[in-house]
C-alpha atoms as a PDB file:
ATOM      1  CA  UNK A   1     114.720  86.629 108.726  1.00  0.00           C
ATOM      2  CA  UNK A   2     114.170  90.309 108.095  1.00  0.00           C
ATOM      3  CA  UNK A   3     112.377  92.643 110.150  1.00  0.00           C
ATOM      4  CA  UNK A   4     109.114  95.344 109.396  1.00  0.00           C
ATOM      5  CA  UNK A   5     108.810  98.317 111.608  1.00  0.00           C
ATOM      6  CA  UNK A   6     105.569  99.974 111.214  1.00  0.00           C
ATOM      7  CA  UNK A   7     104.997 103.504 112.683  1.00  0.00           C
ATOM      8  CA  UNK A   8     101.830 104.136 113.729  1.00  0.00           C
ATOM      9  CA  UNK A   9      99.760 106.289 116.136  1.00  0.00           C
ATOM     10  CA  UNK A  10      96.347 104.066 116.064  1.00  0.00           C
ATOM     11  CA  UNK A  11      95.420 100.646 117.942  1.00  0.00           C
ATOM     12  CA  UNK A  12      96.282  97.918 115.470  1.00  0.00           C
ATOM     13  CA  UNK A  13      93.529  95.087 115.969  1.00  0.00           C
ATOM     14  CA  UNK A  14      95.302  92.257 113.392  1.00  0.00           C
ATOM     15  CA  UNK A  15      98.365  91.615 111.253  1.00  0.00           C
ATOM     16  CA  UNK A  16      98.429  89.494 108.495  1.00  0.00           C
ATOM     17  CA  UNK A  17     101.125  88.358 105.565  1.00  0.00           C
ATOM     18  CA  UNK A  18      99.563  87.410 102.407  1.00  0.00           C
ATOM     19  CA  UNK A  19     100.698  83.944 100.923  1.00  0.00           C
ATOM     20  CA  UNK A  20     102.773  85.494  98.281  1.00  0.00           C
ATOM     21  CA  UNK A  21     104.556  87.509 100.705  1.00  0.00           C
ATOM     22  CA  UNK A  22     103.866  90.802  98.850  1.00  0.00           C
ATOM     23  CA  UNK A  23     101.927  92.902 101.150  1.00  0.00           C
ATOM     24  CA  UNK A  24     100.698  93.093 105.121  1.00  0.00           C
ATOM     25  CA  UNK A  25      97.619  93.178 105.947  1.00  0.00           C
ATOM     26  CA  UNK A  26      96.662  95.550 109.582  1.00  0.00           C
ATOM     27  CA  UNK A  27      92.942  96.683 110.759  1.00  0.00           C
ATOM     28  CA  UNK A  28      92.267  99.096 113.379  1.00  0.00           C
ATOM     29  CA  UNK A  29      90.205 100.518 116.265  1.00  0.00           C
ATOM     30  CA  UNK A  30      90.260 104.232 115.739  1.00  0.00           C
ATOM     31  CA  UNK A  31      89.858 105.240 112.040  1.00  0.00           C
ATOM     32  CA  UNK A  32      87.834 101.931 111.277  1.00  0.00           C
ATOM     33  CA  UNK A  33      90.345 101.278 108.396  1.00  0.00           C
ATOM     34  CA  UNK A  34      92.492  99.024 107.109  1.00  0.00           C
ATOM     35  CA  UNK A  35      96.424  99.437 105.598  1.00  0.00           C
ATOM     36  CA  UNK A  36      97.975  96.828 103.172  1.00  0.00           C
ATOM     37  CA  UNK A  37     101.646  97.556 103.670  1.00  0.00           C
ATOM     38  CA  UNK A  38     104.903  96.362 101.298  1.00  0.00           C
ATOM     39  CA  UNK A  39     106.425  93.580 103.155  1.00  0.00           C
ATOM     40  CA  UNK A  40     109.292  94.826 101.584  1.00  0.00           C
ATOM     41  CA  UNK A  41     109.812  98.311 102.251  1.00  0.00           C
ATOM     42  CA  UNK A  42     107.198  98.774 105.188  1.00  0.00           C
ATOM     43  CA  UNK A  43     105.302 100.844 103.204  1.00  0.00           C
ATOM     44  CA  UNK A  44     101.648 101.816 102.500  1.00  0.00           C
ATOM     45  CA  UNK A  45     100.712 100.219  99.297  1.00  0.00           C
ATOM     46  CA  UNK A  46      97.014 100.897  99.986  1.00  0.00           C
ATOM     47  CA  UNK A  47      94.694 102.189 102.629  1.00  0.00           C
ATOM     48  CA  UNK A  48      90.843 100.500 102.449  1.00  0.00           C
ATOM     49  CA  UNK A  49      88.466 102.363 103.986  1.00  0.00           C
ATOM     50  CA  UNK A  50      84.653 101.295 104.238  1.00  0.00           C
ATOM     51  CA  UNK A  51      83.308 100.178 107.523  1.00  0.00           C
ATOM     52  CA  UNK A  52      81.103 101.849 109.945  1.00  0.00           C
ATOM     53  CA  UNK A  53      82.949 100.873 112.822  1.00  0.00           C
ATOM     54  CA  UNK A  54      86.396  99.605 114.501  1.00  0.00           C
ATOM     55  CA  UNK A  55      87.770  96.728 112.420  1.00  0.00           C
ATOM     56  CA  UNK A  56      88.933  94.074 113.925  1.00  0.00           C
ATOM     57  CA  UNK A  57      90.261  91.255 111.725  1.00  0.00           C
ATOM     58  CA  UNK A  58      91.598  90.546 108.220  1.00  0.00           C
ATOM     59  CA  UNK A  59      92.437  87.546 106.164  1.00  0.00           C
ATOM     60  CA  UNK A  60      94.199  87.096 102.697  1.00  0.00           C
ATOM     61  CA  UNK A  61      92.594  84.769  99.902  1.00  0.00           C
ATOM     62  CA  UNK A  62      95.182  81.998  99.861  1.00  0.00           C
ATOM     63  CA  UNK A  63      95.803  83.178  96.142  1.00  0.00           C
ATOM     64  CA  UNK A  64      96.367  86.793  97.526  1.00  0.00           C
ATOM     65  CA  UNK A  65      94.505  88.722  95.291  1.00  0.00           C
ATOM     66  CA  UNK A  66      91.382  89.424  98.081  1.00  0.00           C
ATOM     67  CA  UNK A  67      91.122  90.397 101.555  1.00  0.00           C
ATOM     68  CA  UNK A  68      88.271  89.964 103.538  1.00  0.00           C
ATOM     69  CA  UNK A  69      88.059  92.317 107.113  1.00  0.00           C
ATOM     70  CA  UNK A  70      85.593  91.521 109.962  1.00  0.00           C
ATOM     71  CA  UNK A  71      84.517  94.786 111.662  1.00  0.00           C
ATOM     72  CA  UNK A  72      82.218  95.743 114.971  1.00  0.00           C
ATOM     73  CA  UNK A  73      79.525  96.952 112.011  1.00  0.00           C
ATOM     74  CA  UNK A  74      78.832  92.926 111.802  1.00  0.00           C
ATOM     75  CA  UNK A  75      80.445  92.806 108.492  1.00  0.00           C
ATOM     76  CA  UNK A  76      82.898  91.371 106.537  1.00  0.00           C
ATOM     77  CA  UNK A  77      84.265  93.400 103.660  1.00  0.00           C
ATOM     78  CA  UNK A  78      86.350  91.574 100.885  1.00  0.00           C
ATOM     79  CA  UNK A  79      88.014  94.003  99.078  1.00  0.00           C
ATOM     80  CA  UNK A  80      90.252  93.693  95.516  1.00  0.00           C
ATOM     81  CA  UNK A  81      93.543  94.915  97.000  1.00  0.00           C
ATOM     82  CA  UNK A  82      95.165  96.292  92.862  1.00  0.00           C
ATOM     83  CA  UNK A  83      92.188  97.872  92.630  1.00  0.00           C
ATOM     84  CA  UNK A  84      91.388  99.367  96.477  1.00  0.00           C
ATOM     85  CA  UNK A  85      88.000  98.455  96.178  1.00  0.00           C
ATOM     86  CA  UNK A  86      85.216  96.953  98.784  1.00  0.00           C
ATOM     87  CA  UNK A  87      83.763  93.761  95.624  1.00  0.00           C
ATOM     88  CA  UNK A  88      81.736  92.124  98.482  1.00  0.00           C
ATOM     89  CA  UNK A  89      79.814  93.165 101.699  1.00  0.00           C
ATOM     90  CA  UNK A  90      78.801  90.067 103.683  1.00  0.00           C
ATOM     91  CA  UNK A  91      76.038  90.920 106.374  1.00  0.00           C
ATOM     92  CA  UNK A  92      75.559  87.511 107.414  1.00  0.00           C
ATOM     93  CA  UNK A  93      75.804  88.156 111.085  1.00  0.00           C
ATOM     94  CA  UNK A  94      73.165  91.014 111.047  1.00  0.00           C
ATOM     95  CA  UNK A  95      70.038  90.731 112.766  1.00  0.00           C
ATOM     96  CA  UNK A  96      70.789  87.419 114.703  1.00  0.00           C
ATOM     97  CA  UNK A  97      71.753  89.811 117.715  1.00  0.00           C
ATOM     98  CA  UNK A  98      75.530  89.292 117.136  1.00  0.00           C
ATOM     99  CA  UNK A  99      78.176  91.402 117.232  1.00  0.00           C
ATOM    100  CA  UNK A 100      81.935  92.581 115.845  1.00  0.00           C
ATOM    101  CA  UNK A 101      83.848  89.738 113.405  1.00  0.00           C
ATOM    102  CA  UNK A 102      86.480  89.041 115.618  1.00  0.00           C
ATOM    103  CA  UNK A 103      88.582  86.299 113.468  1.00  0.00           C
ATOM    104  CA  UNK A 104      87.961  85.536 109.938  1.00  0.00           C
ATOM    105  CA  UNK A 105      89.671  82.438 107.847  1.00  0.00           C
ATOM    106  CA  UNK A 106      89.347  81.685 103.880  1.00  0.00           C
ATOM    107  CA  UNK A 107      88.731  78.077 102.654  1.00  0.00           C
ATOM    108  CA  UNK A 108      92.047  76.489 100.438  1.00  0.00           C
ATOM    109  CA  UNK A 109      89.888  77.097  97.365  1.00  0.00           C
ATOM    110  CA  UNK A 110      88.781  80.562  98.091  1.00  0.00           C
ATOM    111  CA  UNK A 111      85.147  79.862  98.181  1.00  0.00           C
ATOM    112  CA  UNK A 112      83.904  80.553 101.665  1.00  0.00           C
ATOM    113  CA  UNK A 113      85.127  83.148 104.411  1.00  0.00           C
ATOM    114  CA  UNK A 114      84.492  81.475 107.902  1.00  0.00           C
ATOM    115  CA  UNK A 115      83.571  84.180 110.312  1.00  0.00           C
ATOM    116  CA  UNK A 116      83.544  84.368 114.072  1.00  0.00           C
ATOM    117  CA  UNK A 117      81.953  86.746 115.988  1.00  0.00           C
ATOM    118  CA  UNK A 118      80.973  87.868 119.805  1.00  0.00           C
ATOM    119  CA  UNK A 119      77.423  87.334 120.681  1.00  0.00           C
ATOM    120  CA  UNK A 120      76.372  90.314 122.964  1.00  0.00           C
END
Protein backbone atom coordinates (compact mmCIF):
# COMPACT_ATOMS: atom_id res chain seq x y z
CA UNK A 1 0.00 0.00 0.00
CA UNK A 2 1.42 3.33 -1.06
CA UNK A 3 0.69 6.57 0.32
CA UNK A 4 -0.67 10.27 -1.41
CA UNK A 5 0.16 13.40 0.41
CA UNK A 6 -1.75 16.25 -0.87
CA UNK A 7 -0.76 19.86 0.12
CA UNK A 8 -3.34 22.06 0.34
CA UNK A 9 -4.46 25.33 2.00
CA UNK A 10 -8.46 24.94 1.33
CA UNK A 11 -11.23 22.75 3.23
CA UNK A 12 -11.41 19.52 1.27
CA UNK A 13 -15.24 18.41 1.36
CA UNK A 14 -14.67 14.66 -0.48
CA UNK A 15 -12.01 12.30 -1.79
CA UNK A 16 -12.54 9.91 -4.26
CA UNK A 17 -10.31 7.14 -6.37
CA UNK A 18 -11.59 6.44 -9.72
CA UNK A 19 -12.07 2.63 -10.59
CA UNK A 20 -9.10 2.53 -12.80
CA UNK A 21 -6.99 3.92 -10.21
CA UNK A 22 -5.67 6.75 -12.45
CA UNK A 23 -6.68 9.89 -10.86
CA UNK A 24 -8.29 11.37 -7.31
CA UNK A 25 -11.03 13.00 -7.24
CA UNK A 26 -11.28 16.19 -4.14
CA UNK A 27 -14.11 19.10 -3.96
CA UNK A 28 -13.94 21.99 -1.79
CA UNK A 29 -15.49 24.71 0.40
CA UNK A 30 -13.55 27.82 -0.41
CA UNK A 31 -12.80 28.18 -4.18
CA UNK A 32 -16.02 26.09 -5.10
CA UNK A 33 -13.72 23.83 -7.25
CA UNK A 34 -12.76 20.65 -7.81
CA UNK A 35 -8.94 18.93 -8.39
CA UNK A 36 -8.49 15.49 -10.15
CA UNK A 37 -5.07 14.54 -8.88
CA UNK A 38 -2.47 11.56 -10.32
CA UNK A 39 -2.82 8.80 -7.93
CA UNK A 40 0.50 8.27 -8.89
CA UNK A 41 2.54 11.19 -8.42
CA UNK A 42 0.04 13.34 -6.22
CA UNK A 43 -0.25 15.63 -8.77
CA UNK A 44 -2.80 18.02 -10.38
CA UNK A 45 -3.86 16.46 -13.56
CA UNK A 46 -6.81 18.87 -13.82
CA UNK A 47 -8.61 21.55 -11.91
CA UNK A 48 -12.70 21.82 -12.83
CA UNK A 49 -14.08 24.81 -12.06
CA UNK A 50 -17.92 25.68 -12.61
CA UNK A 51 -20.15 25.94 -9.64
CA UNK A 52 -21.62 28.85 -7.95
CA UNK A 53 -20.98 27.70 -4.65
CA UNK A 54 -18.91 25.33 -2.11
CA UNK A 55 -18.80 21.81 -3.56
CA UNK A 56 -19.34 19.26 -1.61
CA UNK A 57 -19.22 15.79 -3.18
CA UNK A 58 -17.84 13.90 -6.21
CA UNK A 59 -18.25 10.53 -7.75
CA UNK A 60 -16.40 8.68 -10.66
CA UNK A 61 -18.45 6.87 -13.54
CA UNK A 62 -17.58 3.27 -12.73
CA UNK A 63 -15.86 3.31 -16.30
CA UNK A 64 -13.84 6.45 -15.13
CA UNK A 65 -14.14 8.56 -17.90
CA UNK A 66 -16.93 11.13 -15.98
CA UNK A 67 -17.24 12.74 -12.76
CA UNK A 68 -20.22 14.04 -11.47
CA UNK A 69 -19.84 16.86 -8.26
CA UNK A 70 -22.80 17.83 -6.00
CA UNK A 71 -22.41 21.48 -4.89
CA UNK A 72 -24.46 23.98 -2.30
CA UNK A 73 -25.70 25.71 -5.90
CA UNK A 74 -28.22 22.49 -5.91
CA UNK A 75 -26.36 21.03 -8.73
CA UNK A 76 -24.63 18.29 -9.93
CA UNK A 77 -22.00 18.89 -12.58
CA UNK A 78 -20.65 15.83 -14.62
CA UNK A 79 -17.75 16.84 -16.20
CA UNK A 80 -15.40 14.87 -19.10
CA UNK A 81 -12.22 14.71 -17.00
CA UNK A 82 -9.48 14.38 -20.75
CA UNK A 83 -11.23 17.08 -21.80
CA UNK A 84 -11.81 19.46 -18.39
CA UNK A 85 -15.12 20.17 -19.39
CA UNK A 86 -18.66 20.63 -17.39
CA UNK A 87 -20.95 17.93 -20.51
CA UNK A 88 -23.95 17.97 -18.07
CA UNK A 89 -25.62 20.35 -15.49
CA UNK A 90 -28.32 18.50 -13.54
CA UNK A 91 -30.71 21.01 -11.65
CA UNK A 92 -32.95 18.46 -10.46
CA UNK A 93 -33.02 19.60 -6.90
CA UNK A 94 -33.89 23.28 -7.80
CA UNK A 95 -36.99 24.79 -6.84
CA UNK A 96 -38.28 21.93 -4.50
CA UNK A 97 -36.77 24.13 -1.56
CA UNK A 98 -33.69 21.84 -1.20
CA UNK A 99 -30.41 22.48 -0.67
CA UNK A 100 -26.38 21.53 -1.25
CA UNK A 101 -25.73 17.72 -2.92
CA UNK A 102 -24.17 16.33 -0.10
CA UNK A 103 -23.36 12.58 -1.46
CA UNK A 104 -23.69 11.54 -4.96
CA UNK A 105 -23.39 7.67 -6.32
CA UNK A 106 -23.39 6.42 -10.17
CA UNK A 107 -25.48 3.34 -11.19
CA UNK A 108 -23.05 0.02 -12.43
CA UNK A 109 -24.10 0.97 -15.96
CA UNK A 110 -23.48 4.62 -15.81
CA UNK A 111 -26.95 5.69 -16.51
CA UNK A 112 -28.25 7.52 -13.49
CA UNK A 113 -26.38 9.72 -10.77
CA UNK A 114 -28.31 9.22 -7.39
CA UNK A 115 -28.17 12.44 -5.50
CA UNK A 116 -28.72 13.32 -1.88
CA UNK A 117 -29.23 16.47 -0.60
CA UNK A 118 -30.15 18.61 2.77
CA UNK A 119 -33.60 19.94 2.84
CA UNK A 120 -33.42 23.44 4.55
Amino acid sequence: MSKIIIPCNYQITDLRFSANGKYLASSAVNDYSVRVWNATTGRIHKMLIGHRNSVRCVAFSPDSINLASGSDDTTINVWDIERNKCVKTLNALRGMGHGSVLRLAYSPDVSTILGIDFRR
